[in-house]
N, C-alpha and C. Protein backbone atom coordinates (compact mmCIF):
# COMPACT_ATOMS: atom_id res chain seq x y z
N UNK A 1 -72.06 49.88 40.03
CA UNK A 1 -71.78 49.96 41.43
C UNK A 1 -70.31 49.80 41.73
N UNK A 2 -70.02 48.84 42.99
CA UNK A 2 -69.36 49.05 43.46
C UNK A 2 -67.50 48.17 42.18
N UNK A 3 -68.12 47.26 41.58
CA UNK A 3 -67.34 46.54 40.88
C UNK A 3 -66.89 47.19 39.57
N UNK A 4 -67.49 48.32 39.12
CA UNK A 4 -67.06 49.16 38.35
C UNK A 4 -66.34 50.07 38.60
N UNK A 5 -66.15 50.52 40.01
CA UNK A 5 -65.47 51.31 40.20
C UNK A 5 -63.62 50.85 40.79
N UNK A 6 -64.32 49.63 40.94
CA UNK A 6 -62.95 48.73 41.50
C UNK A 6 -61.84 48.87 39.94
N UNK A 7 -62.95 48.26 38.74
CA UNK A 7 -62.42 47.92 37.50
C UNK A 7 -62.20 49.31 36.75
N UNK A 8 -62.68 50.33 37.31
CA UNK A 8 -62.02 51.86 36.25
C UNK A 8 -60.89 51.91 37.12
N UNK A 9 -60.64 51.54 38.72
CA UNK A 9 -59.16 51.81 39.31
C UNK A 9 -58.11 51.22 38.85
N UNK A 10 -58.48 50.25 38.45
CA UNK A 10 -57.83 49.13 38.41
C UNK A 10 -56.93 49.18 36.45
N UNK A 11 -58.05 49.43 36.02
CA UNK A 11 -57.68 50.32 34.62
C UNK A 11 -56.71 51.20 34.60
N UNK A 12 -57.13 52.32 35.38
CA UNK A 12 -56.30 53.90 35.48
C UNK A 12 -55.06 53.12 35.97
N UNK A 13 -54.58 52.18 36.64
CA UNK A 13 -53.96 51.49 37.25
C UNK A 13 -52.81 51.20 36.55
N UNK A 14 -53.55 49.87 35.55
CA UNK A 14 -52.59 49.45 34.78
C UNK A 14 -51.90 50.44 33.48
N UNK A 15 -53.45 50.97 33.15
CA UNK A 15 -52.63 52.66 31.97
C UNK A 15 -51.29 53.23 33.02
N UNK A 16 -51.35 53.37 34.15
CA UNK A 16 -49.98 54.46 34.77
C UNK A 16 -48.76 53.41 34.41
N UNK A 17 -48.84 51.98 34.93
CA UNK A 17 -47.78 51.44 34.72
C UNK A 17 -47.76 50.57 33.34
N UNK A 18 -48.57 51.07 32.43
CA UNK A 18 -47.70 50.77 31.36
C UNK A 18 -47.11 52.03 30.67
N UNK A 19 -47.62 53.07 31.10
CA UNK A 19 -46.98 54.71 31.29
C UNK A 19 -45.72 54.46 31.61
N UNK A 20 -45.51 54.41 32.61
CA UNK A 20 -44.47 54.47 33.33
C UNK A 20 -43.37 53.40 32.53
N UNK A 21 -43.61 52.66 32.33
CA UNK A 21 -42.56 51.30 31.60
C UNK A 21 -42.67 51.94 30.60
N UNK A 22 -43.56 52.37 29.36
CA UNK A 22 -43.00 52.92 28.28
C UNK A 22 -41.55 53.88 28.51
N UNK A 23 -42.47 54.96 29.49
CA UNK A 23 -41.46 56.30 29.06
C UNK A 23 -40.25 55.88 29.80
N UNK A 24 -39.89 55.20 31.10
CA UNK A 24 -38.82 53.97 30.86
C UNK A 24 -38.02 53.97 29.86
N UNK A 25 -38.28 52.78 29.01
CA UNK A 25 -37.93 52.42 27.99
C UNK A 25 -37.63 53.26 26.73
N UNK A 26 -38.25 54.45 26.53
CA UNK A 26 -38.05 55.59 25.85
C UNK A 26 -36.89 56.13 26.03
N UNK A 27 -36.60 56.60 27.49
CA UNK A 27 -35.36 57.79 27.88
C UNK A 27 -34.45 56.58 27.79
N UNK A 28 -34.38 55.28 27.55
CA UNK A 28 -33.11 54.17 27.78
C UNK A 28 -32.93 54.11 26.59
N UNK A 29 -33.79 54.93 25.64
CA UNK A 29 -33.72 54.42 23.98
C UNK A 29 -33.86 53.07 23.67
N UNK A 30 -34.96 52.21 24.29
CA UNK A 30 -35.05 50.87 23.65
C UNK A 30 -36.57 50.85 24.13
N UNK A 31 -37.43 51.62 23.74
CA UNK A 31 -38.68 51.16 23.20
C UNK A 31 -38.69 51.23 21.43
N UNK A 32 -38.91 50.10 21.25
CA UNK A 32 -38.73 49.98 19.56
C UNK A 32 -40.33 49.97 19.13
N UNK A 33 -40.35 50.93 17.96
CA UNK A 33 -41.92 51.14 17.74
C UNK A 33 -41.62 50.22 16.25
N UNK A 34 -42.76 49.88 15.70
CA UNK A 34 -42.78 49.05 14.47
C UNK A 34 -44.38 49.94 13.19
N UNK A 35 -43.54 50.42 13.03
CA UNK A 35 -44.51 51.42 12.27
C UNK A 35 -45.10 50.40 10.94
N UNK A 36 -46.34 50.54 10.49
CA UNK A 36 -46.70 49.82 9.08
C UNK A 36 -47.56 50.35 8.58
N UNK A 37 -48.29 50.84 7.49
CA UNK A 37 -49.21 51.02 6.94
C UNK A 37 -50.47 50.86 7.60
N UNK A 38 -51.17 51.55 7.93
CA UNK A 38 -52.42 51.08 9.16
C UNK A 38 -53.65 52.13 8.78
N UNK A 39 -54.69 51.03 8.64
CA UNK A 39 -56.31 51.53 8.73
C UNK A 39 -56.69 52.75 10.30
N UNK A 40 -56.88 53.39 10.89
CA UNK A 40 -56.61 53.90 11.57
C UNK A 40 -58.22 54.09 11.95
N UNK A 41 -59.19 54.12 11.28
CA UNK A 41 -60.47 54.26 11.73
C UNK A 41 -61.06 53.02 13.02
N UNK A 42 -60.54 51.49 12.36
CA UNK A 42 -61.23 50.66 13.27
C UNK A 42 -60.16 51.33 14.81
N UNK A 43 -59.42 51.79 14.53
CA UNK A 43 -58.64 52.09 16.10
C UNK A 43 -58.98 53.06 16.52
N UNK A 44 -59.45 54.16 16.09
CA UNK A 44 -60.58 54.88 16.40
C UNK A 44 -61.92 54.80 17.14
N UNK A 45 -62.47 53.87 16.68
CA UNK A 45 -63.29 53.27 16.76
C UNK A 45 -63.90 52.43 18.20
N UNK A 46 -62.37 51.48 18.20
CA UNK A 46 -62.03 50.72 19.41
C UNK A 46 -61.94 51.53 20.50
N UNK A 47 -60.92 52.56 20.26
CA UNK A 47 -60.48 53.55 21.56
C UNK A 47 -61.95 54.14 22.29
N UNK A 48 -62.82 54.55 21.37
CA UNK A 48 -64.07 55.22 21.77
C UNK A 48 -64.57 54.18 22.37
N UNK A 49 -65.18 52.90 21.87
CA UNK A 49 -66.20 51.94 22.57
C UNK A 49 -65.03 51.53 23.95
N UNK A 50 -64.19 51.64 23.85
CA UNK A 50 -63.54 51.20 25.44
C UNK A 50 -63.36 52.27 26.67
N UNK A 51 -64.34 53.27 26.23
CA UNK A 51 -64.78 54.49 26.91
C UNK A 51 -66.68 54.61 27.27
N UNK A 52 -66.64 54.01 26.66
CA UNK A 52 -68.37 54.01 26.12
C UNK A 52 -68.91 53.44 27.23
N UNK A 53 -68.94 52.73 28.18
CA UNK A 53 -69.67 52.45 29.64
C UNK A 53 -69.69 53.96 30.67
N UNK A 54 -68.25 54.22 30.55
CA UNK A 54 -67.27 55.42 31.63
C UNK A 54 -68.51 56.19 30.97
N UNK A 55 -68.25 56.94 29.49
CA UNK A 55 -69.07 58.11 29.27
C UNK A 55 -70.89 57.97 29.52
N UNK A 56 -70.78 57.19 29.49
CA UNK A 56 -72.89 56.90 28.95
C UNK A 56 -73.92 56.98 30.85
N UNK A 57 -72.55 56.61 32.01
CA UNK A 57 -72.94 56.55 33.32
C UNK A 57 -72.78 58.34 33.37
N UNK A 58 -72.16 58.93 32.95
CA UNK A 58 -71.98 60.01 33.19
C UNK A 58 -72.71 61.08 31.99
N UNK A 59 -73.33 60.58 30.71
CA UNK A 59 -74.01 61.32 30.19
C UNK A 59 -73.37 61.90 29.52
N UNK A 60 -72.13 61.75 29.00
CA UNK A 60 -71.29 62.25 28.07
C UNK A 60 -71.10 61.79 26.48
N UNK A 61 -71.66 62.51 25.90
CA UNK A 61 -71.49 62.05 24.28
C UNK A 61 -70.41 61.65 23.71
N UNK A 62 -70.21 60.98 22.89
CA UNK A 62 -69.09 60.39 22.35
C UNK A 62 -69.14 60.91 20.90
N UNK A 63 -68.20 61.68 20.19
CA UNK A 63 -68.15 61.31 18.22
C UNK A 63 -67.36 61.16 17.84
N UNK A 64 -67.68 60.56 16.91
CA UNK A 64 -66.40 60.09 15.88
C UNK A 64 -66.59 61.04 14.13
N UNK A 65 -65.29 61.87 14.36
CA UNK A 65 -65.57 62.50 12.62
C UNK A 65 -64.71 61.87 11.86
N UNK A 66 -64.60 61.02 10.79
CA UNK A 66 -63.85 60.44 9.87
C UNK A 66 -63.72 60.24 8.86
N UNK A 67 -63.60 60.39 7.60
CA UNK A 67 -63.76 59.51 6.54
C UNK A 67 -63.88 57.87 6.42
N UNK A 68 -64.82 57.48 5.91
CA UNK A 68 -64.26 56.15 6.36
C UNK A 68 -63.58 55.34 5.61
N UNK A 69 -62.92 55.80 4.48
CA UNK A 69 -61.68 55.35 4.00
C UNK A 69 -60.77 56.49 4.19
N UNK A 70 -59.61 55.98 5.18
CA UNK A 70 -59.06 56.97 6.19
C UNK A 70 -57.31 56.89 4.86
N UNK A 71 -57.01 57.63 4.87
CA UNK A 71 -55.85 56.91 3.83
C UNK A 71 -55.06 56.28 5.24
N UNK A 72 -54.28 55.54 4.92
CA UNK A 72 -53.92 54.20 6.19
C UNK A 72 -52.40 55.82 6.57
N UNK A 73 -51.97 55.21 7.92
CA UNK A 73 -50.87 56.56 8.55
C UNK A 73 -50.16 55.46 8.62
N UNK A 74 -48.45 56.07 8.86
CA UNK A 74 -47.00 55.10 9.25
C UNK A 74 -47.35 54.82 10.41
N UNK A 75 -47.69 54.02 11.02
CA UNK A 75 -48.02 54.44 12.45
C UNK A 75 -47.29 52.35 13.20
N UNK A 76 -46.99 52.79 14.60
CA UNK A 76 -47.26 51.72 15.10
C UNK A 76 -48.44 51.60 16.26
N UNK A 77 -49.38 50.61 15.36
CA UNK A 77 -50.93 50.41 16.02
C UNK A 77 -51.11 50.13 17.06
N UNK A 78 -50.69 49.71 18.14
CA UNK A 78 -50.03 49.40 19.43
C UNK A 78 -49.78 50.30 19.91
N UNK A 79 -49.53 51.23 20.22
CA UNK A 79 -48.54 52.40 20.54
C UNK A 79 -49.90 53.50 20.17
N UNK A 80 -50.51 53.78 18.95
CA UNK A 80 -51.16 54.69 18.37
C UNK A 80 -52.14 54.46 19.42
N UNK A 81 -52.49 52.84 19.79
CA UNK A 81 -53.81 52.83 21.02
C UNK A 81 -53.40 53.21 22.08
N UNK A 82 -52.26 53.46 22.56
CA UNK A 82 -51.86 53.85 23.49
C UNK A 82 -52.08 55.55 23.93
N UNK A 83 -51.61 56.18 22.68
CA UNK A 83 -51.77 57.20 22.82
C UNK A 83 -53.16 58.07 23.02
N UNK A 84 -54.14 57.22 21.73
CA UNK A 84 -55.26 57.55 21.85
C UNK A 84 -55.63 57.04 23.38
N UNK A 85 -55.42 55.86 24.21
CA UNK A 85 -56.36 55.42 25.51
C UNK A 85 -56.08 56.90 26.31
N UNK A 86 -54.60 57.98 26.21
CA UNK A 86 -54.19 58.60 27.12
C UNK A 86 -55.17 59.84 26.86
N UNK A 87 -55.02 60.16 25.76
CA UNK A 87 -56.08 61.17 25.69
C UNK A 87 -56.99 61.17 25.47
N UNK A 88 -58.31 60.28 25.55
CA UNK A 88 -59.56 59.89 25.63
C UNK A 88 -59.58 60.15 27.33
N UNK A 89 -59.25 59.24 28.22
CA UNK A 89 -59.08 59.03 29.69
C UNK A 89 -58.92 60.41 30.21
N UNK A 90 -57.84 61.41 29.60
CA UNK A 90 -57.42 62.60 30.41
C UNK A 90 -59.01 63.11 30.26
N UNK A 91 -59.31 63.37 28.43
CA UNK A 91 -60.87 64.20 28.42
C UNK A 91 -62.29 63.61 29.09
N UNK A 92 -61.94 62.25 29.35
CA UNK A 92 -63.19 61.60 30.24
C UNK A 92 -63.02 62.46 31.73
N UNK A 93 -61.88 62.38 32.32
CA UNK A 93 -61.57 62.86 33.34
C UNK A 93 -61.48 64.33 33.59
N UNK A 94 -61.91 65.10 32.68
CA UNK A 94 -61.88 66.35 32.48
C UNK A 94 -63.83 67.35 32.30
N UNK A 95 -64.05 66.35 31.61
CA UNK A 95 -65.53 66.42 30.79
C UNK A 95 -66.36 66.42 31.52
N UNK A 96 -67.08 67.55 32.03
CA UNK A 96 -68.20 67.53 33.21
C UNK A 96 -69.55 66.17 32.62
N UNK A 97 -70.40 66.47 33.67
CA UNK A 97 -71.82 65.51 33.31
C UNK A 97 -71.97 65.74 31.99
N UNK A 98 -72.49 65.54 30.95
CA UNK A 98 -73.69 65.41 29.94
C UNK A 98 -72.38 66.55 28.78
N UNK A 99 -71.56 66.58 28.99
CA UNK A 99 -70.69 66.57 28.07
C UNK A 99 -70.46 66.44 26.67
N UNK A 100 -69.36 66.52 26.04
CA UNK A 100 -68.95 66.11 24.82
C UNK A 100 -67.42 65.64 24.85
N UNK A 101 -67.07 64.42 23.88
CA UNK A 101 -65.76 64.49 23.71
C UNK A 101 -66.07 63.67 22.10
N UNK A 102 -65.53 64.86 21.43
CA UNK A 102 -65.63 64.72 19.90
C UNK A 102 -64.06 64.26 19.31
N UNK A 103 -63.93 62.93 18.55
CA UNK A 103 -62.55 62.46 17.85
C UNK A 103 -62.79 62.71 16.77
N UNK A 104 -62.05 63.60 16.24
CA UNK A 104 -61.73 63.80 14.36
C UNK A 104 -60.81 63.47 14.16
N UNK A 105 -60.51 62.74 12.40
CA UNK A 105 -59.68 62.32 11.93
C UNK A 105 -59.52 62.55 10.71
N UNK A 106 -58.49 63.64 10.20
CA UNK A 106 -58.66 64.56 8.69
C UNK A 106 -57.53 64.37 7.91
N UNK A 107 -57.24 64.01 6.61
CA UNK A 107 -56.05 63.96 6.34
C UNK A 107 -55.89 65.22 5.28
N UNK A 108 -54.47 65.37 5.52
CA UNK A 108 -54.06 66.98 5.29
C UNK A 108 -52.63 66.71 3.83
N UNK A 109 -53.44 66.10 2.83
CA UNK A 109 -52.65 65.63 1.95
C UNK A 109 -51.33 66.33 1.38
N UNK A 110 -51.78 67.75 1.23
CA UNK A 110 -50.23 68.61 1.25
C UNK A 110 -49.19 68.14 2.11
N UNK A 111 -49.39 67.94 3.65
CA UNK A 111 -48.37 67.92 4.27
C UNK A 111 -48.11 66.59 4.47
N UNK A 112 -48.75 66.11 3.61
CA UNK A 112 -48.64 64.21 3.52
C UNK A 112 -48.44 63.84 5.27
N UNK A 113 -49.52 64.04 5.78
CA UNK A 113 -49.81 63.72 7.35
C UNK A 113 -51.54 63.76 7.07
N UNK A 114 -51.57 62.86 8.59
CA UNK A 114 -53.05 62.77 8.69
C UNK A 114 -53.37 63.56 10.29
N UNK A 115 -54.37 64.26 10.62
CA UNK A 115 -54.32 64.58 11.99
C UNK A 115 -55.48 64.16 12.79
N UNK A 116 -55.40 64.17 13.73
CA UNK A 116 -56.03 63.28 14.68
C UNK A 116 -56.09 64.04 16.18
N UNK A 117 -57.65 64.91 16.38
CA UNK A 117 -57.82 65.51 17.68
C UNK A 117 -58.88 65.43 18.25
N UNK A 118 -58.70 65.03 19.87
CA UNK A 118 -59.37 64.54 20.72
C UNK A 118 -59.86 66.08 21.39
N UNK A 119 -60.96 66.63 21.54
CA UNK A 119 -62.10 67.58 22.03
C UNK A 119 -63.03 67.61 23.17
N UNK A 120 -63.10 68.29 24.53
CA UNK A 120 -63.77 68.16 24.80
C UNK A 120 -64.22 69.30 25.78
N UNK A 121 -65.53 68.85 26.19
CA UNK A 121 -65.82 70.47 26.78
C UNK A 121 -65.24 70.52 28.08
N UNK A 122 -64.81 70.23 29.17
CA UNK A 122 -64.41 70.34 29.85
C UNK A 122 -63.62 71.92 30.28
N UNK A 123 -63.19 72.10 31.90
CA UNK A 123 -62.91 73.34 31.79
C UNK A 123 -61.96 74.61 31.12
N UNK A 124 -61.27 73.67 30.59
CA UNK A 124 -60.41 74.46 29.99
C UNK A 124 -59.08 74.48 30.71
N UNK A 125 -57.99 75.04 30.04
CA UNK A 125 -56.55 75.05 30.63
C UNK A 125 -56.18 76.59 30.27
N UNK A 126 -55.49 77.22 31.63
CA UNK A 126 -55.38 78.64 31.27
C UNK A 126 -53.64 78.86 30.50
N UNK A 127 -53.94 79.74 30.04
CA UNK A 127 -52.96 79.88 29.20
C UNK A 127 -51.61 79.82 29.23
N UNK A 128 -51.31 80.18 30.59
CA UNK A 128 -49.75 80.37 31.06
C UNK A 128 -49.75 78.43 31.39
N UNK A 129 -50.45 77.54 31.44
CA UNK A 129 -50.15 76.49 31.70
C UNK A 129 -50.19 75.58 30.19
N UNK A 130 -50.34 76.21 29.35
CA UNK A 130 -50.68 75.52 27.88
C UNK A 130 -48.90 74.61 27.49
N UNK A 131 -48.26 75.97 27.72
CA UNK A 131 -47.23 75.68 27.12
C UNK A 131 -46.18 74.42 27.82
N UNK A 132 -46.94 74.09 28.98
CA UNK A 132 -46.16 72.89 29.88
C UNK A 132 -46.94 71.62 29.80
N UNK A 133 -48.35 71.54 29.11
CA UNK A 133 -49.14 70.41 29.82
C UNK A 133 -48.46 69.15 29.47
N UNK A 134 -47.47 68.96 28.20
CA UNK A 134 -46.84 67.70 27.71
C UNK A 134 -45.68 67.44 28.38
N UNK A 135 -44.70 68.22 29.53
CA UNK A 135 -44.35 67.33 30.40
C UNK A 135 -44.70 66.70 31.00
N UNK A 136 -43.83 65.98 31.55
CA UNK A 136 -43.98 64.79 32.57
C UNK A 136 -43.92 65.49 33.90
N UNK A 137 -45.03 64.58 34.64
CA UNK A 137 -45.55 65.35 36.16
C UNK A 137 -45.70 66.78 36.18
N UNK A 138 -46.58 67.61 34.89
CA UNK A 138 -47.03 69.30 34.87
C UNK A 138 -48.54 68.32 35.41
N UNK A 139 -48.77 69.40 36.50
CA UNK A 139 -50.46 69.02 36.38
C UNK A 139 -50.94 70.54 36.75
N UNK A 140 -51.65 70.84 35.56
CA UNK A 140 -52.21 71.90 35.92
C UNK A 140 -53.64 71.67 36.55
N UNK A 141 -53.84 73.24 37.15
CA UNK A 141 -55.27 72.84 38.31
C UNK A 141 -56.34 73.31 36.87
N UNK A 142 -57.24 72.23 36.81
CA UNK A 142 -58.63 72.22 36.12
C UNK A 142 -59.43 72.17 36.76
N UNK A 143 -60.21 73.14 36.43
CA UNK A 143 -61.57 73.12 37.20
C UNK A 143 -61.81 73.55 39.07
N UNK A 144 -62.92 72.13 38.91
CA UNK A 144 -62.78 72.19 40.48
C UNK A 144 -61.15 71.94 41.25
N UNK A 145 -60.89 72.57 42.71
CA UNK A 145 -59.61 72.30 43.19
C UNK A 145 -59.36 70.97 43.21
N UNK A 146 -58.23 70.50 43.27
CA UNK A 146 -58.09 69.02 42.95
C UNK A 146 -58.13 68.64 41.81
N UNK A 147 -59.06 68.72 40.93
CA UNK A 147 -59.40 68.25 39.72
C UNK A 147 -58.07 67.63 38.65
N UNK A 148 -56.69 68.19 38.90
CA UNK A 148 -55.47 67.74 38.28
C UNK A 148 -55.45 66.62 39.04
N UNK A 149 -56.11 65.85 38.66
CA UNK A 149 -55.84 63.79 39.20
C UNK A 149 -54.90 63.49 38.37
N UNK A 150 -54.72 63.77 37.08
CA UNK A 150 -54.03 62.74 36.59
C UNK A 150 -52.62 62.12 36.94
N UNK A 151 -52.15 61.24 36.44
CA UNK A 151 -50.66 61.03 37.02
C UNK A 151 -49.60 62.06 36.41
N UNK A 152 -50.38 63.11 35.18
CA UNK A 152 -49.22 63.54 34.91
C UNK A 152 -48.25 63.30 34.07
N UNK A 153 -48.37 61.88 33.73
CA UNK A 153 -47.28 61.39 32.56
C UNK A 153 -48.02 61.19 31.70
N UNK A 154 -49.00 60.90 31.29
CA UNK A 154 -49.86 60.35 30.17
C UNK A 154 -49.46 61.55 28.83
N UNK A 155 -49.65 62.45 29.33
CA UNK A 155 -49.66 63.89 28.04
C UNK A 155 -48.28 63.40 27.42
N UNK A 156 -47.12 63.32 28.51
CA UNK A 156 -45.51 63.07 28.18
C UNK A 156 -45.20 61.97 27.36
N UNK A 157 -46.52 61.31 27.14
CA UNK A 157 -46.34 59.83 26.60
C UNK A 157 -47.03 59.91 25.00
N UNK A 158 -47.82 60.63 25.00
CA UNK A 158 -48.43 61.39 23.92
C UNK A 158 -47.18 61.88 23.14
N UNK A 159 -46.84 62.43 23.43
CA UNK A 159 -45.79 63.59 22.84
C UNK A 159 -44.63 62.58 23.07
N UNK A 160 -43.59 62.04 23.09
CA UNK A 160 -42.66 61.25 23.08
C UNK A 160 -43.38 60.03 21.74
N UNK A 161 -44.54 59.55 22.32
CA UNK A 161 -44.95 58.28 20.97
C UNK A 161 -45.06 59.44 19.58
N UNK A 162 -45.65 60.44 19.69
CA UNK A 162 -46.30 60.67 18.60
C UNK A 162 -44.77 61.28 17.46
N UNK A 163 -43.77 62.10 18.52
CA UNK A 163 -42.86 62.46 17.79
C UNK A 163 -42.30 60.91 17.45
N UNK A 164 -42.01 60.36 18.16
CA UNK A 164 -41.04 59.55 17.87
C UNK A 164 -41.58 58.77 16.70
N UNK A 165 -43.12 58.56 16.54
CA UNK A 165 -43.63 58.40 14.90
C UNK A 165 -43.39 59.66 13.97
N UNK A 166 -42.95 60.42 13.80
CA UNK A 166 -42.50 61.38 13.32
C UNK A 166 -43.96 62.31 12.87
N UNK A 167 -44.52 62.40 13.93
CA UNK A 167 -45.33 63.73 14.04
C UNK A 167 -45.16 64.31 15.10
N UNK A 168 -46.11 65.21 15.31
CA UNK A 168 -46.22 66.73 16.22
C UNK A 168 -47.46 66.51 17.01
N UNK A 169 -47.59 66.68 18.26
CA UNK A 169 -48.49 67.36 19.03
C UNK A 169 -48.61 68.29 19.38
N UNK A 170 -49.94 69.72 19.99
CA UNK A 170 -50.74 70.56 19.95
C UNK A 170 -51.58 70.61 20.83
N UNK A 171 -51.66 71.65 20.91
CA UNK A 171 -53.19 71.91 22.42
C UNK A 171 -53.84 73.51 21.96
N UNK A 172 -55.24 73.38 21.69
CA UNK A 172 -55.67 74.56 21.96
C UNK A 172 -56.92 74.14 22.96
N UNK A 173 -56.65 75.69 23.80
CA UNK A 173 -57.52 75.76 24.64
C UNK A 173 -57.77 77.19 25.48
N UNK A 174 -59.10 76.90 25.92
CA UNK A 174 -59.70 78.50 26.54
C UNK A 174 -60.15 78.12 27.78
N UNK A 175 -60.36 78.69 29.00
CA UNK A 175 -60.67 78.56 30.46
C UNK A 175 -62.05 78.84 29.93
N UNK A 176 -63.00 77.78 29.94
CA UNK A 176 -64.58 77.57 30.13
C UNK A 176 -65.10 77.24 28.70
N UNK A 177 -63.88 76.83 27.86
CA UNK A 177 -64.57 76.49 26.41
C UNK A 177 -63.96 74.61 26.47
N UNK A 178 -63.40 74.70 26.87
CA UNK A 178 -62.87 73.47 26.41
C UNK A 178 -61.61 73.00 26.10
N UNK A 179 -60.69 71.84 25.88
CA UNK A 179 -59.45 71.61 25.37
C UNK A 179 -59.77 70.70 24.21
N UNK A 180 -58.53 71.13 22.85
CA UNK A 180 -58.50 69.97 21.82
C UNK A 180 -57.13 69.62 21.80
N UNK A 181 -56.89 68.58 22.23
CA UNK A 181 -55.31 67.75 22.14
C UNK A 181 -55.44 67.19 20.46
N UNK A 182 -54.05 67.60 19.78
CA UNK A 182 -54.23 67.46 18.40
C UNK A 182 -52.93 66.53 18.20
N UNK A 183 -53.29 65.60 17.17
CA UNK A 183 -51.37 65.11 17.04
C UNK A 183 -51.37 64.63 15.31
N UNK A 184 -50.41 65.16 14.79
CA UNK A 184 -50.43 64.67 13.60
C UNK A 184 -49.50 63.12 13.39
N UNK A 185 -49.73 62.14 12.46
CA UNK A 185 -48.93 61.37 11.80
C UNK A 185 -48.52 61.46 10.29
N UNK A 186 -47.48 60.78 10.20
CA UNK A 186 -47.23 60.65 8.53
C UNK A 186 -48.29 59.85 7.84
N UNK A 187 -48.76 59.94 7.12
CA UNK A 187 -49.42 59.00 5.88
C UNK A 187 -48.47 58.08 5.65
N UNK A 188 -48.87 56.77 4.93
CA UNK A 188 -48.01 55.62 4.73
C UNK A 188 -47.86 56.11 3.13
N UNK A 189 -46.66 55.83 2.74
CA UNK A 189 -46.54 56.04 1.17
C UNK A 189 -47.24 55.59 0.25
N UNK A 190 -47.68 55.90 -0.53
CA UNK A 190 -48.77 55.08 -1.77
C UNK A 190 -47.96 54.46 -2.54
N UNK A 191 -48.72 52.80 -2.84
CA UNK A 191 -47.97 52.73 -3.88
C UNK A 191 -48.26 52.58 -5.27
N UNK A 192 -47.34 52.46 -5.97
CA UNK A 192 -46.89 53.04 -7.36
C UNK A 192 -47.77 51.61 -8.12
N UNK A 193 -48.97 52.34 -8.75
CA UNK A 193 -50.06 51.43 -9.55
C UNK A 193 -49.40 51.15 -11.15
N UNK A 194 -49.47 50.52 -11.48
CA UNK A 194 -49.09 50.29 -12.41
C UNK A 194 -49.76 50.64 -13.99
């Protein structure tokens, strides 16, 4: 009822302004990330069940594809939840009733990176807007009119954390199939067994 809806505002709330203070701190060059060797599944994991009330009122499936010995990414874990809360939230907010939003997590050992993409059916993004959605304040119109709620910075925050861990973000998408926001990380170096 009514106290859940207070507490998803109140959420979306605090995600904008810690949005906002990151990418802040980004363009001032003093957000310092602390990258380490990191299990990446239980954060996976986490990100989904802190969606899992939002999706289940609305009938929306949740998956998780993984290995579950994930080889660990450079990543800073803090920051990596961050990114994942932004794009879970955009595809909750995107994802009609009875839905899907599928998380895979594959590692791509040639390019000594692991990748990591968030799926969901929702309406899709048309093409001439693909190539902008990772600025800051692009909101393209989805769906129903209105439907671009978001604040707009979240994607920008995606793409600023993920490079600045020294990977890449990605978008494919079709008007009535769906969007997959993709982002790769480095793998953490192995070490040398004796």
């Amino acid at each position: 009822g009514f106290v859940f809806i207070q507490d998803y505002h109140f959420a979306l709330l605090s995600r904008l302004i810690t949005d906002l203070r990151t990418l802040s701190l980004m363009e001032a060059r003093q957000l310092e990330l602390h990258p380490a060797a990191t299990d990446l599944r239980p954060l996976l994991e986490r990100a989904l069940a802190a969606i899992e009330v939002q999706a289940h009122q609305r009938h929306i499936s949740l998956t998780l594809e993984a290995p579950h010995r994930l080889p660990p990414a450079m990543v800073d874990g803090d920051r990596f939840a961050q990114v994942l809360a932004n794009l879970l939230g955009n595809a909750l907010r995107y994802t009609p009733e009875g839905g899907t939003i599928a998380v895979t997590a594959v590692p791509d050992a040639a390019r000594h990176r692991l990748v990591v993409s968030v799926a969901d059916t929702g309406p899709g993004i048309a093409q001439a807007d693909l190539p902008h959605m990772f600025q800051r304040f692009y909101r393209a119109q989805r769906g129903p009119a209105g439907a671009g709620t978001g604040s707009g910075i979240g994607l920008a925050i995606v793409k600023e954390l993920v490079e600045a861990s020294g990977g890449k973000v990605w978008l494919e998408s079709e008007p009535g199939k769906g969007s997959t926001f993709s982002f790769s990380l480095p793998l953490a170096p192995q070490p040398v067994s004796a």
